[in-house]
C-alpha atoms as a PDB file:
ATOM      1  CA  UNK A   1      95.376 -13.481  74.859  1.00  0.00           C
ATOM      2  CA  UNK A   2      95.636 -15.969  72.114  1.00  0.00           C
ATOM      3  CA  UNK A   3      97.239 -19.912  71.964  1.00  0.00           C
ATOM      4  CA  UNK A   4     100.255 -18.378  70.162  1.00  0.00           C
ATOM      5  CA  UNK A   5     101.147 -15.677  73.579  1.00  0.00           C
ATOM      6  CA  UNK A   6     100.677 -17.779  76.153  1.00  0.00           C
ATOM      7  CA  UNK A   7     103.916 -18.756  78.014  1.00  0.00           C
ATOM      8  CA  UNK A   8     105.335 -22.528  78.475  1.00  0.00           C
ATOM      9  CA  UNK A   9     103.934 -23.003  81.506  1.00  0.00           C
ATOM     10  CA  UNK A  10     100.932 -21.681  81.065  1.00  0.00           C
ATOM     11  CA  UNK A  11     100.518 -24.200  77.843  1.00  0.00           C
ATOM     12  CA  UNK A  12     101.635 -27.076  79.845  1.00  0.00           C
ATOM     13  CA  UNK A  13      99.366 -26.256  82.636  1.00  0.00           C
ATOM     14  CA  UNK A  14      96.362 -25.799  80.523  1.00  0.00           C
ATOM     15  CA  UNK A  15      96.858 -29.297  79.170  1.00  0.00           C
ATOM     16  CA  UNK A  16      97.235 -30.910  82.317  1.00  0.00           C
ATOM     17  CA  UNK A  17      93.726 -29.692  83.140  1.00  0.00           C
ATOM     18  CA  UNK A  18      92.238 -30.051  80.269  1.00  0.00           C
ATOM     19  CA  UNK A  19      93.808 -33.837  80.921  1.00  0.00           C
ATOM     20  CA  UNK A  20      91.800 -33.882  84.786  1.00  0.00           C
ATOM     21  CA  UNK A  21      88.401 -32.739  82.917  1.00  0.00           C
ATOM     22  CA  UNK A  22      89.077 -35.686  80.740  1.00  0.00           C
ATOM     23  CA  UNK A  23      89.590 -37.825  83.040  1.00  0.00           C
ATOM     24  CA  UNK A  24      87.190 -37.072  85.884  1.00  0.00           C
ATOM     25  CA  UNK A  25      84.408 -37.544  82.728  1.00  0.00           C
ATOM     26  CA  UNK A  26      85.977 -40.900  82.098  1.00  0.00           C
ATOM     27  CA  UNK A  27      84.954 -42.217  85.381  1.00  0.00           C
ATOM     28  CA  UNK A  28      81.612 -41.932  84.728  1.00  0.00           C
ATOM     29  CA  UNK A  29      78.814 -43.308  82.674  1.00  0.00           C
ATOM     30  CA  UNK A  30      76.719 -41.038  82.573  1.00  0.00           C
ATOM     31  CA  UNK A  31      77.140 -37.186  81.631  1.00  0.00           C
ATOM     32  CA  UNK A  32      78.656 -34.945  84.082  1.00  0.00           C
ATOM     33  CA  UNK A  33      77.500 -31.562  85.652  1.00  0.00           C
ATOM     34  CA  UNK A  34      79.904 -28.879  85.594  1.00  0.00           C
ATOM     35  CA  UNK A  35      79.744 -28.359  89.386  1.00  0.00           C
ATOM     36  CA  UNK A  36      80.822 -32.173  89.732  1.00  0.00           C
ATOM     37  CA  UNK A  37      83.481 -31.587  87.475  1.00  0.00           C
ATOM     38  CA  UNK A  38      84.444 -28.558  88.798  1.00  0.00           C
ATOM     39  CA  UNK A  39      84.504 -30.255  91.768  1.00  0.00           C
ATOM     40  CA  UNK A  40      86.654 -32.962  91.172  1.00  0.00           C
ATOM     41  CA  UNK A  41      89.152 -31.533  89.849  1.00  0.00           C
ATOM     42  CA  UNK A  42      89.636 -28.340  91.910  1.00  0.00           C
ATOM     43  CA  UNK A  43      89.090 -26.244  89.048  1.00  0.00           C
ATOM     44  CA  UNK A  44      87.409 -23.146  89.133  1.00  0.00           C
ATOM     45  CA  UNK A  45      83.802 -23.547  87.517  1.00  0.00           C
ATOM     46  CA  UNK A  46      84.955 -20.607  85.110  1.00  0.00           C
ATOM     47  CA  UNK A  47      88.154 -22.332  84.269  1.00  0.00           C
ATOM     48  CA  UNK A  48      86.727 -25.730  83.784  1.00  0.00           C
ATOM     49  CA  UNK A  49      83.767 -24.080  81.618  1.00  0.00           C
ATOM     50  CA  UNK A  50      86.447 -22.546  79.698  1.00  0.00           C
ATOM     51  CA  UNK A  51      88.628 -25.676  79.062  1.00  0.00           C
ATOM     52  CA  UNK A  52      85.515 -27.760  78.086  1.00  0.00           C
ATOM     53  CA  UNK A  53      84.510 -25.378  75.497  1.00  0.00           C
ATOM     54  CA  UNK A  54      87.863 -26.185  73.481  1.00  0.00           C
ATOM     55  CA  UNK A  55      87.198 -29.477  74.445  1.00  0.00           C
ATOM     56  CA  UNK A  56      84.309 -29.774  72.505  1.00  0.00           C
ATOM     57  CA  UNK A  57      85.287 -27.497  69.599  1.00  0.00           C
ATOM     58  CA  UNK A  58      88.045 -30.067  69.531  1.00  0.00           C
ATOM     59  CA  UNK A  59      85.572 -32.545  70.013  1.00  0.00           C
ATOM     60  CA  UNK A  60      87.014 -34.531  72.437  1.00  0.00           C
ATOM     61  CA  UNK A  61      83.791 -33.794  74.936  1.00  0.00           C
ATOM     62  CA  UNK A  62      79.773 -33.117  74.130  1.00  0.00           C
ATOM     63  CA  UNK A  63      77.732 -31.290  75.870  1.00  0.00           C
ATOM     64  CA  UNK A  64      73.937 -33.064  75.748  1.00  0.00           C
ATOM     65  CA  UNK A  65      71.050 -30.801  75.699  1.00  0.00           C
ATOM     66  CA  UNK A  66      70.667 -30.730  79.764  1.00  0.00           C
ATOM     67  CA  UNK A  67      74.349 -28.914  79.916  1.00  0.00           C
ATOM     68  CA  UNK A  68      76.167 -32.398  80.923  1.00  0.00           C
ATOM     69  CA  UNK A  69      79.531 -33.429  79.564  1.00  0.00           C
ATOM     70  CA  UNK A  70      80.654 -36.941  78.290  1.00  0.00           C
ATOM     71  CA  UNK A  71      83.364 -37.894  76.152  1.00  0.00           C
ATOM     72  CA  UNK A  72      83.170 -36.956  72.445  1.00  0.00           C
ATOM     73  CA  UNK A  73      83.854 -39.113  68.920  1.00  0.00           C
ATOM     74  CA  UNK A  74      87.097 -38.170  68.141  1.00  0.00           C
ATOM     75  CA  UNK A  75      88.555 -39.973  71.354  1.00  0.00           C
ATOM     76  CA  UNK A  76      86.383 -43.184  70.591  1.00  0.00           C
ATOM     77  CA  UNK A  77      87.787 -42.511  67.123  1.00  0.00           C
ATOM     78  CA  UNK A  78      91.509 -42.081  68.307  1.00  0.00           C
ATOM     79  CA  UNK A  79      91.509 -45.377  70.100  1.00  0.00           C
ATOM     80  CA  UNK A  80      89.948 -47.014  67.183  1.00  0.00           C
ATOM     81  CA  UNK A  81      93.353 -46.353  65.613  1.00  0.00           C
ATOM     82  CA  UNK A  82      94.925 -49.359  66.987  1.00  0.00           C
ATOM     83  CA  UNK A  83      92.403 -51.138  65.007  1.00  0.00           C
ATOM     84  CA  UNK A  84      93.369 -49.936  61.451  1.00  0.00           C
ATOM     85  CA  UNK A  85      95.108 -52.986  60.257  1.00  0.00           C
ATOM     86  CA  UNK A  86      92.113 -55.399  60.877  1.00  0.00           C
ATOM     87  CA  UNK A  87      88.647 -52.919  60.756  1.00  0.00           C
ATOM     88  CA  UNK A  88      87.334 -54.121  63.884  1.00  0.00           C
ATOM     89  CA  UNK A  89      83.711 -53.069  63.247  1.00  0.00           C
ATOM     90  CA  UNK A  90      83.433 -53.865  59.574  1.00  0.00           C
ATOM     91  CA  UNK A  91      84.017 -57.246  60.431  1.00  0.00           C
ATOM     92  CA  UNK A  92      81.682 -57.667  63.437  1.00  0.00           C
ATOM     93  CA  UNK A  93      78.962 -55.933  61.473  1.00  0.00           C
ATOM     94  CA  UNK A  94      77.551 -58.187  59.226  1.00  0.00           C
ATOM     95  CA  UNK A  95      77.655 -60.978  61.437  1.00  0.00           C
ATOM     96  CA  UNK A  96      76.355 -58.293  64.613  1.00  0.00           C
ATOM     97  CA  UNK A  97      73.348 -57.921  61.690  1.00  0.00           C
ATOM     98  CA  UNK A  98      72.555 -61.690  61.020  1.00  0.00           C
ATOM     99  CA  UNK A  99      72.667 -62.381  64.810  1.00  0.00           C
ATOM    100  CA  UNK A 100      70.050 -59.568  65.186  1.00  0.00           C
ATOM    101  CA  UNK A 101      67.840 -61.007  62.689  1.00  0.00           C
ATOM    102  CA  UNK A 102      67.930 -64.473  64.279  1.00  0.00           C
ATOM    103  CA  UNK A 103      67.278 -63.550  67.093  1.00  0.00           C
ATOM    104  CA  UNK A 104      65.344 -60.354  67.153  1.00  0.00           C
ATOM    105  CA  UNK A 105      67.005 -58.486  69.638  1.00  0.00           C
ATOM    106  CA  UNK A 106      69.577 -55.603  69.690  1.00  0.00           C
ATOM    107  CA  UNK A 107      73.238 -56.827  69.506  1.00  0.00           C
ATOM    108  CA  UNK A 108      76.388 -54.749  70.673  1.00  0.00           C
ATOM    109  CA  UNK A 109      80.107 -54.918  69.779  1.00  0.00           C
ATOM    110  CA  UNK A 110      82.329 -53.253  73.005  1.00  0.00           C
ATOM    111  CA  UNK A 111      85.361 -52.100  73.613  1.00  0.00           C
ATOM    112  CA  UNK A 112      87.299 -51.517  77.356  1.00  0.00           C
ATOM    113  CA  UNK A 113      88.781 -47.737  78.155  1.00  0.00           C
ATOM    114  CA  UNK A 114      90.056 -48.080  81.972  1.00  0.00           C
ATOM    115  CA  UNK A 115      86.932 -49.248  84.364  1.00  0.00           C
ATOM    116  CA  UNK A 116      83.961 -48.899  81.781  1.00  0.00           C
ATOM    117  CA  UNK A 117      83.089 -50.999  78.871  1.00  0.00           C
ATOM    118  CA  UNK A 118      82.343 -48.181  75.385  1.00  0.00           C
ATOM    119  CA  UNK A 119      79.471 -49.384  73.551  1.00  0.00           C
ATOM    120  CA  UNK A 120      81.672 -49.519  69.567  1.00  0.00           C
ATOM    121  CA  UNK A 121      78.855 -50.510  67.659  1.00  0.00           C
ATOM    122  CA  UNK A 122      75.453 -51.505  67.208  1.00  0.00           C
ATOM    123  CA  UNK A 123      72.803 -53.756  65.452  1.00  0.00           C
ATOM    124  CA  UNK A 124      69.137 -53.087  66.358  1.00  0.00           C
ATOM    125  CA  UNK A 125      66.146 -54.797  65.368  1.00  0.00           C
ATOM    126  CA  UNK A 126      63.308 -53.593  63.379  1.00  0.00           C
ATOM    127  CA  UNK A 127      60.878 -53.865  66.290  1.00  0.00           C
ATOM    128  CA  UNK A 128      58.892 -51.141  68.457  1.00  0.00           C
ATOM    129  CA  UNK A 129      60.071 -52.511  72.125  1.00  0.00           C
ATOM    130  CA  UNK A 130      63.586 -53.288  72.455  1.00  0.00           C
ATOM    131  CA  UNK A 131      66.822 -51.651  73.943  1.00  0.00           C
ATOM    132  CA  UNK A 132      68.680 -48.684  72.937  1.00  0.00           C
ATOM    133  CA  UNK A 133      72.288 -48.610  73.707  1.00  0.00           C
ATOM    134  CA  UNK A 134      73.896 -45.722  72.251  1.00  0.00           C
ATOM    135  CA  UNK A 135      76.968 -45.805  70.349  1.00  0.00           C
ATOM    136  CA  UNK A 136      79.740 -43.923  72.580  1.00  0.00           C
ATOM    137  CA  UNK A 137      78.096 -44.691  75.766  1.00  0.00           C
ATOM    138  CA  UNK A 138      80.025 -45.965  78.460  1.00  0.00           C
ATOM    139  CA  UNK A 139      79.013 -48.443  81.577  1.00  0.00           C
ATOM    140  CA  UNK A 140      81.038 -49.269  84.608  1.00  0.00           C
ATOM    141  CA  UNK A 141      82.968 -53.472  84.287  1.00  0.00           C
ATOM    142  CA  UNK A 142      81.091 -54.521  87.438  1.00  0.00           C
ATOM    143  CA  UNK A 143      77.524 -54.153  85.806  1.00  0.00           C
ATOM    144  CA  UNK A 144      77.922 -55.342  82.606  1.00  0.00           C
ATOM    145  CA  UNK A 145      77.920 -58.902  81.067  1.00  0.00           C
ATOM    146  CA  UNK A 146      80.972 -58.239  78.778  1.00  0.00           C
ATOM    147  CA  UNK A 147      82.952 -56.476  81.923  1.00  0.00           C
ATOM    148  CA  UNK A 148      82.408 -59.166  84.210  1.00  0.00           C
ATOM    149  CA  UNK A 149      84.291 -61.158  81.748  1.00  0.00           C
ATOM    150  CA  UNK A 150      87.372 -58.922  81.235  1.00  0.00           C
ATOM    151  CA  UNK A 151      87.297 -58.699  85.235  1.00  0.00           C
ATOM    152  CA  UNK A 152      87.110 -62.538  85.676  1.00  0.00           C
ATOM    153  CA  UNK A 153      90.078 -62.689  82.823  1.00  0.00           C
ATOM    154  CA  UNK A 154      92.165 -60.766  84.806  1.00  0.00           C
ATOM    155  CA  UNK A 155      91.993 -62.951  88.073  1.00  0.00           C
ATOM    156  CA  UNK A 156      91.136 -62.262  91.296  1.00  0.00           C
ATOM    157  CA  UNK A 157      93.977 -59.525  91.807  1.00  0.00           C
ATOM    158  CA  UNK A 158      92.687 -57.535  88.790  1.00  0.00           C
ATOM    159  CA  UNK A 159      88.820 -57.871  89.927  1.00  0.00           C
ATOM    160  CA  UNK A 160      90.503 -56.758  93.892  1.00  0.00           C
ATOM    161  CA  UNK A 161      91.903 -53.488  92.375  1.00  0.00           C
ATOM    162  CA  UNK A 162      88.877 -52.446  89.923  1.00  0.00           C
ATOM    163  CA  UNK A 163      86.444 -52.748  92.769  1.00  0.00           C
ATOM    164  CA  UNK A 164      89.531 -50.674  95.353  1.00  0.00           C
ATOM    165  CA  UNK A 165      89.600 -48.126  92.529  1.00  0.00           C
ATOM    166  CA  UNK A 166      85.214 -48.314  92.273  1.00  0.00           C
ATOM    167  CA  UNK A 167      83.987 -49.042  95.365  1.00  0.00           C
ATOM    168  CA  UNK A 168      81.425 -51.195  93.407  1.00  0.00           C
ATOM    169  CA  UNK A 169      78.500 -48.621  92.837  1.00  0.00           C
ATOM    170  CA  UNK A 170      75.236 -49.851  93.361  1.00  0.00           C
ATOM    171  CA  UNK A 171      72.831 -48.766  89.916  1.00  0.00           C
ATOM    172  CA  UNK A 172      70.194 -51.462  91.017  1.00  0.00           C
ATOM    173  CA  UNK A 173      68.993 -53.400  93.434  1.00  0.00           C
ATOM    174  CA  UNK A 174      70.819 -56.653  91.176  1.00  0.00           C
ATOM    175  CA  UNK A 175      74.575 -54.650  90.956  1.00  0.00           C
ATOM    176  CA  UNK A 176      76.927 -57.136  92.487  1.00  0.00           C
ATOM    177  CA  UNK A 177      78.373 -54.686  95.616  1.00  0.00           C
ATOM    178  CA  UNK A 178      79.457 -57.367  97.362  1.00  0.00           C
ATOM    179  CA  UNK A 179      83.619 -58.069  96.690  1.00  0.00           C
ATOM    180  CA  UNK A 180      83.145 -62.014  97.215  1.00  0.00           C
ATOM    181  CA  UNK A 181      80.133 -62.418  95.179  1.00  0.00           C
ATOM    182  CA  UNK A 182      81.815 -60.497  92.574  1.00  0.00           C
ATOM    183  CA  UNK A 183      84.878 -62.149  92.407  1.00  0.00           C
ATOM    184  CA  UNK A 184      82.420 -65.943  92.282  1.00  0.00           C
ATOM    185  CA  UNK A 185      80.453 -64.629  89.450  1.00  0.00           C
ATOM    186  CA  UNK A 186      83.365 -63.188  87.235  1.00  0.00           C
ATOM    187  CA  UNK A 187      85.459 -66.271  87.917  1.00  0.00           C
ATOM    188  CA  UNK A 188      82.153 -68.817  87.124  1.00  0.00           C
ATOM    189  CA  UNK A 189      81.621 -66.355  83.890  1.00  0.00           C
ATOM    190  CA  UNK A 190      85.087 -66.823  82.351  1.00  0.00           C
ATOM    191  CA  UNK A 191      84.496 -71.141  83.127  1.00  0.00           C
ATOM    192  CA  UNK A 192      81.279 -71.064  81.046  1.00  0.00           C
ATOM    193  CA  UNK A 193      82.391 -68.597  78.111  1.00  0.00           C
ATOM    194  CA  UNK A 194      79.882 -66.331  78.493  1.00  0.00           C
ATOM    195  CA  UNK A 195      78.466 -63.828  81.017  1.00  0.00           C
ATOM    196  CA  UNK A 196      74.804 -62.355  82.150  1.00  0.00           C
ATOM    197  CA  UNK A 197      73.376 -59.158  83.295  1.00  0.00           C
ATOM    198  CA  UNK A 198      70.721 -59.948  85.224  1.00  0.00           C
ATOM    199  CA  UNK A 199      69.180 -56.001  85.216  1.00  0.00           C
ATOM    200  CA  UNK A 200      72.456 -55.464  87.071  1.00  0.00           C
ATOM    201  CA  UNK A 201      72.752 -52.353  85.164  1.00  0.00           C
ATOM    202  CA  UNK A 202      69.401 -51.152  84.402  1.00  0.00           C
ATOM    203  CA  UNK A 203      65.826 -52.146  85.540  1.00  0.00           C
ATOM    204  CA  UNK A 204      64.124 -54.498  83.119  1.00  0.00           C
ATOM    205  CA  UNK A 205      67.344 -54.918  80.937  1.00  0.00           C
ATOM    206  CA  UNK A 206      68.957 -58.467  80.961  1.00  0.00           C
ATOM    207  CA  UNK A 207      71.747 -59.181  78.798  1.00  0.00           C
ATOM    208  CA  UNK A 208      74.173 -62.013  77.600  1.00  0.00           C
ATOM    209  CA  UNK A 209      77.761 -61.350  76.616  1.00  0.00           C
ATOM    210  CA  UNK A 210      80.694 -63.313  75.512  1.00  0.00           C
ATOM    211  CA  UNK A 211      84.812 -62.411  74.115  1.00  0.00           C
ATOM    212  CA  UNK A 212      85.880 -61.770  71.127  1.00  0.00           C
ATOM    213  CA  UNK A 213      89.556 -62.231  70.585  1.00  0.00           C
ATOM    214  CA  UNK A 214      92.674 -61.681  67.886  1.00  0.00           C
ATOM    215  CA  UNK A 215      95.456 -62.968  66.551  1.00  0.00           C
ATOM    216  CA  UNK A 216      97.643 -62.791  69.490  1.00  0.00           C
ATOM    217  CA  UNK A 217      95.000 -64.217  71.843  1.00  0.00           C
ATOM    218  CA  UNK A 218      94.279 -61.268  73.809  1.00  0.00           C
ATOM    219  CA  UNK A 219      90.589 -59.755  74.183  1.00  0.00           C
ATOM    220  CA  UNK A 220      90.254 -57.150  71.736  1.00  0.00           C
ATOM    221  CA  UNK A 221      86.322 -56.696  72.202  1.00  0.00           C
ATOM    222  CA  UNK A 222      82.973 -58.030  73.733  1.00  0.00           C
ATOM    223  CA  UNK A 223      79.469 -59.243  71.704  1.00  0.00           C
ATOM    224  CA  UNK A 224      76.194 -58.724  73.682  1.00  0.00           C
ATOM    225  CA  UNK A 225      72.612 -59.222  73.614  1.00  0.00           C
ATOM    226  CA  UNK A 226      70.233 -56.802  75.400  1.00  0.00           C
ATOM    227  CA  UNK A 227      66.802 -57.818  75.959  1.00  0.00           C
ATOM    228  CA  UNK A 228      64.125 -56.672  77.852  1.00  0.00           C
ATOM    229  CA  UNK A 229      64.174 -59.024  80.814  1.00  0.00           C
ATOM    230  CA  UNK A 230      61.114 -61.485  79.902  1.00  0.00           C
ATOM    231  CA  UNK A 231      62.290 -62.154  76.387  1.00  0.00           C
ATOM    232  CA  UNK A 232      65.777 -62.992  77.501  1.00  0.00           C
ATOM    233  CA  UNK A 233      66.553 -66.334  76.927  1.00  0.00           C
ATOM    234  CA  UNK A 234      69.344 -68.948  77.967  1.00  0.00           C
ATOM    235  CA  UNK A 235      68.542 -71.042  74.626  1.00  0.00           C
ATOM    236  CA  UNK A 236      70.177 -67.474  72.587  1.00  0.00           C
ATOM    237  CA  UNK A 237      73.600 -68.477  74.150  1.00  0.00           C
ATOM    238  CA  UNK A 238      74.849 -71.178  71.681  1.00  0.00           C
ATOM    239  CA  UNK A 239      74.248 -68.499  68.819  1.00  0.00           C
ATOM    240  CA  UNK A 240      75.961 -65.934  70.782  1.00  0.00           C
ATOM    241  CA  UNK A 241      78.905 -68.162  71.378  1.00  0.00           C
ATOM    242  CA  UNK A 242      79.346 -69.320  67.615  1.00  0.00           C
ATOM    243  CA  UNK A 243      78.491 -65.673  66.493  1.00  0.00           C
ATOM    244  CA  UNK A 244      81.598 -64.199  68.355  1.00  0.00           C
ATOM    245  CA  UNK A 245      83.788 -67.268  67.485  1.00  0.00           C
ATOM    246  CA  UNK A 246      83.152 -66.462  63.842  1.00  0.00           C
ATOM    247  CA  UNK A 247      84.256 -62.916  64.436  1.00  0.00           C
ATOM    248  CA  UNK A 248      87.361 -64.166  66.357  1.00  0.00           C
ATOM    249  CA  UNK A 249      88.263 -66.335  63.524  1.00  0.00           C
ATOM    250  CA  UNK A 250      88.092 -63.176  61.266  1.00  0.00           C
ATOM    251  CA  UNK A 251      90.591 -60.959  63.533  1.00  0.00           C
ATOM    252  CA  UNK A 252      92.855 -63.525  63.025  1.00  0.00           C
ATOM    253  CA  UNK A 253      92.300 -66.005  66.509  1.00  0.00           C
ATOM    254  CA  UNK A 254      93.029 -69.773  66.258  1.00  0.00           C
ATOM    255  CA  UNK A 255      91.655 -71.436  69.275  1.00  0.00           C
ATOM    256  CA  UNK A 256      93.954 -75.141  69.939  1.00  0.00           C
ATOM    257  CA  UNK A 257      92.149 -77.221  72.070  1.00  0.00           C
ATOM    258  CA  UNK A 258      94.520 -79.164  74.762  1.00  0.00           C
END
């Protein structure tokens, strides 16, 4: 039966699953199995198997080599849309690329979409050892530099419901799992203007993050460095700070003091 014969309801209904296989993926940051998926969202492993193929011909999902689904380019591509009148990542580029240079380290521009942080762009340095974040990946707010910020921007009601929704997943030893602690780091984050990972996310991976904002104020982005752990250092934060207030100044942000 083709597109074109099937009934209403039968449309509309094949939407709204194709809608809880996109948004069971979305929850995690990793690729997903098809039995977890199935799983999830009480769909039949043939019916969910069937829905992701269009998915992907659509390319709104991948499937990676290991038969795992994550969430393809043309919804990263979608929500870049709201950036068309100011080209978010042409403008964050060149000074992502000088920052890199400086300091010899991989830099990252990200975006929010719900409870994860989406890696947007990347600048990485011309050296054998250093770390790989791939464009399109996604990483939970909680163990990230850049989320911890966002959290700690939206108070301690905002940081309250994302760990409710999360249940604050452990992915090392250093994730904060702990509601209180949590809360004390975001908050002491957003004070200082800038955030760490201390391998929170992955093992030997430390990371420094601060907010890039636009012409209405709001956070429109985050600007990272990712280090292995023993060349992370404090002293890169000044250069962070001026790096993203640079870009700011280019999507249109004027900071007043008071």
């Amino acid at each position: 039966m083709t597109a074109d014969n099937l009934k209403p309801e039968s449309r509309i209904q094949v939407i709204d699953r194709a809608a809880l296989l996109l948004d069971a993926i979305s929850r995690y940051s990793t690729p997903v199995k098809l039995k977890v998926l199935s799983a999830e969202t009480n769909l039949h492993p043939s019916t969910a198997h069937r829905i992701l193929h269009s998915l992907i011909e659509n390319r709104f999902v991948e499937r990676d080599p290991s038969g795992e689904y994550r969430l393809g380019q043309r919804l990263l591509q979608l929500n870049n849309r709201r950036y068309t009148d100011v080209d978010l990542r042409a403008i964050a580029l060149p000074y992502m690329e000088k920052l890199r240079d400086k300091l010899g380290e991989t830099v990252n521009l990200t975006i929010r979409e719900g409870d994860v942080v989406i890696y947007f762009e990347r600048a990485t340095p011309n050296r054998m050892m250093h770390v790989q974040q791939v464009v399109g990946s996604r990483a939970p707010l909680h163990v990230t530099a850049i989320g911890k910020l966002i959290l700690g921007m939206g108070g301690e009601e905002e940081i309250h419901s994302y760990a409710q929704r999360t249940n604050l997943p452990a992915y090392t030893r250093n994730t904060f799992t702990s509601l209180p602690t949590l809360v004390d780091e975001c908050i002491t984050s957003v004070d200082r203007a800038y955030a760490l990972d201390n391998e929170e996310a992955e093992i030997g991976v430390g990371c420094i993050g601060v907010l890039l904002y636009d012409s209405s104020g709001s956070v429109t982005a985050g600007l990272s460095v990712s280090a292995p752990i023993e060349r992370r250092k404090r002293e890169w934060v000044n250069d962070l700070m001026s790096t993203g207030e640079a870009i700011s100044r280019q999507l249109g942000y004027s900071h007043v003091a008071t």
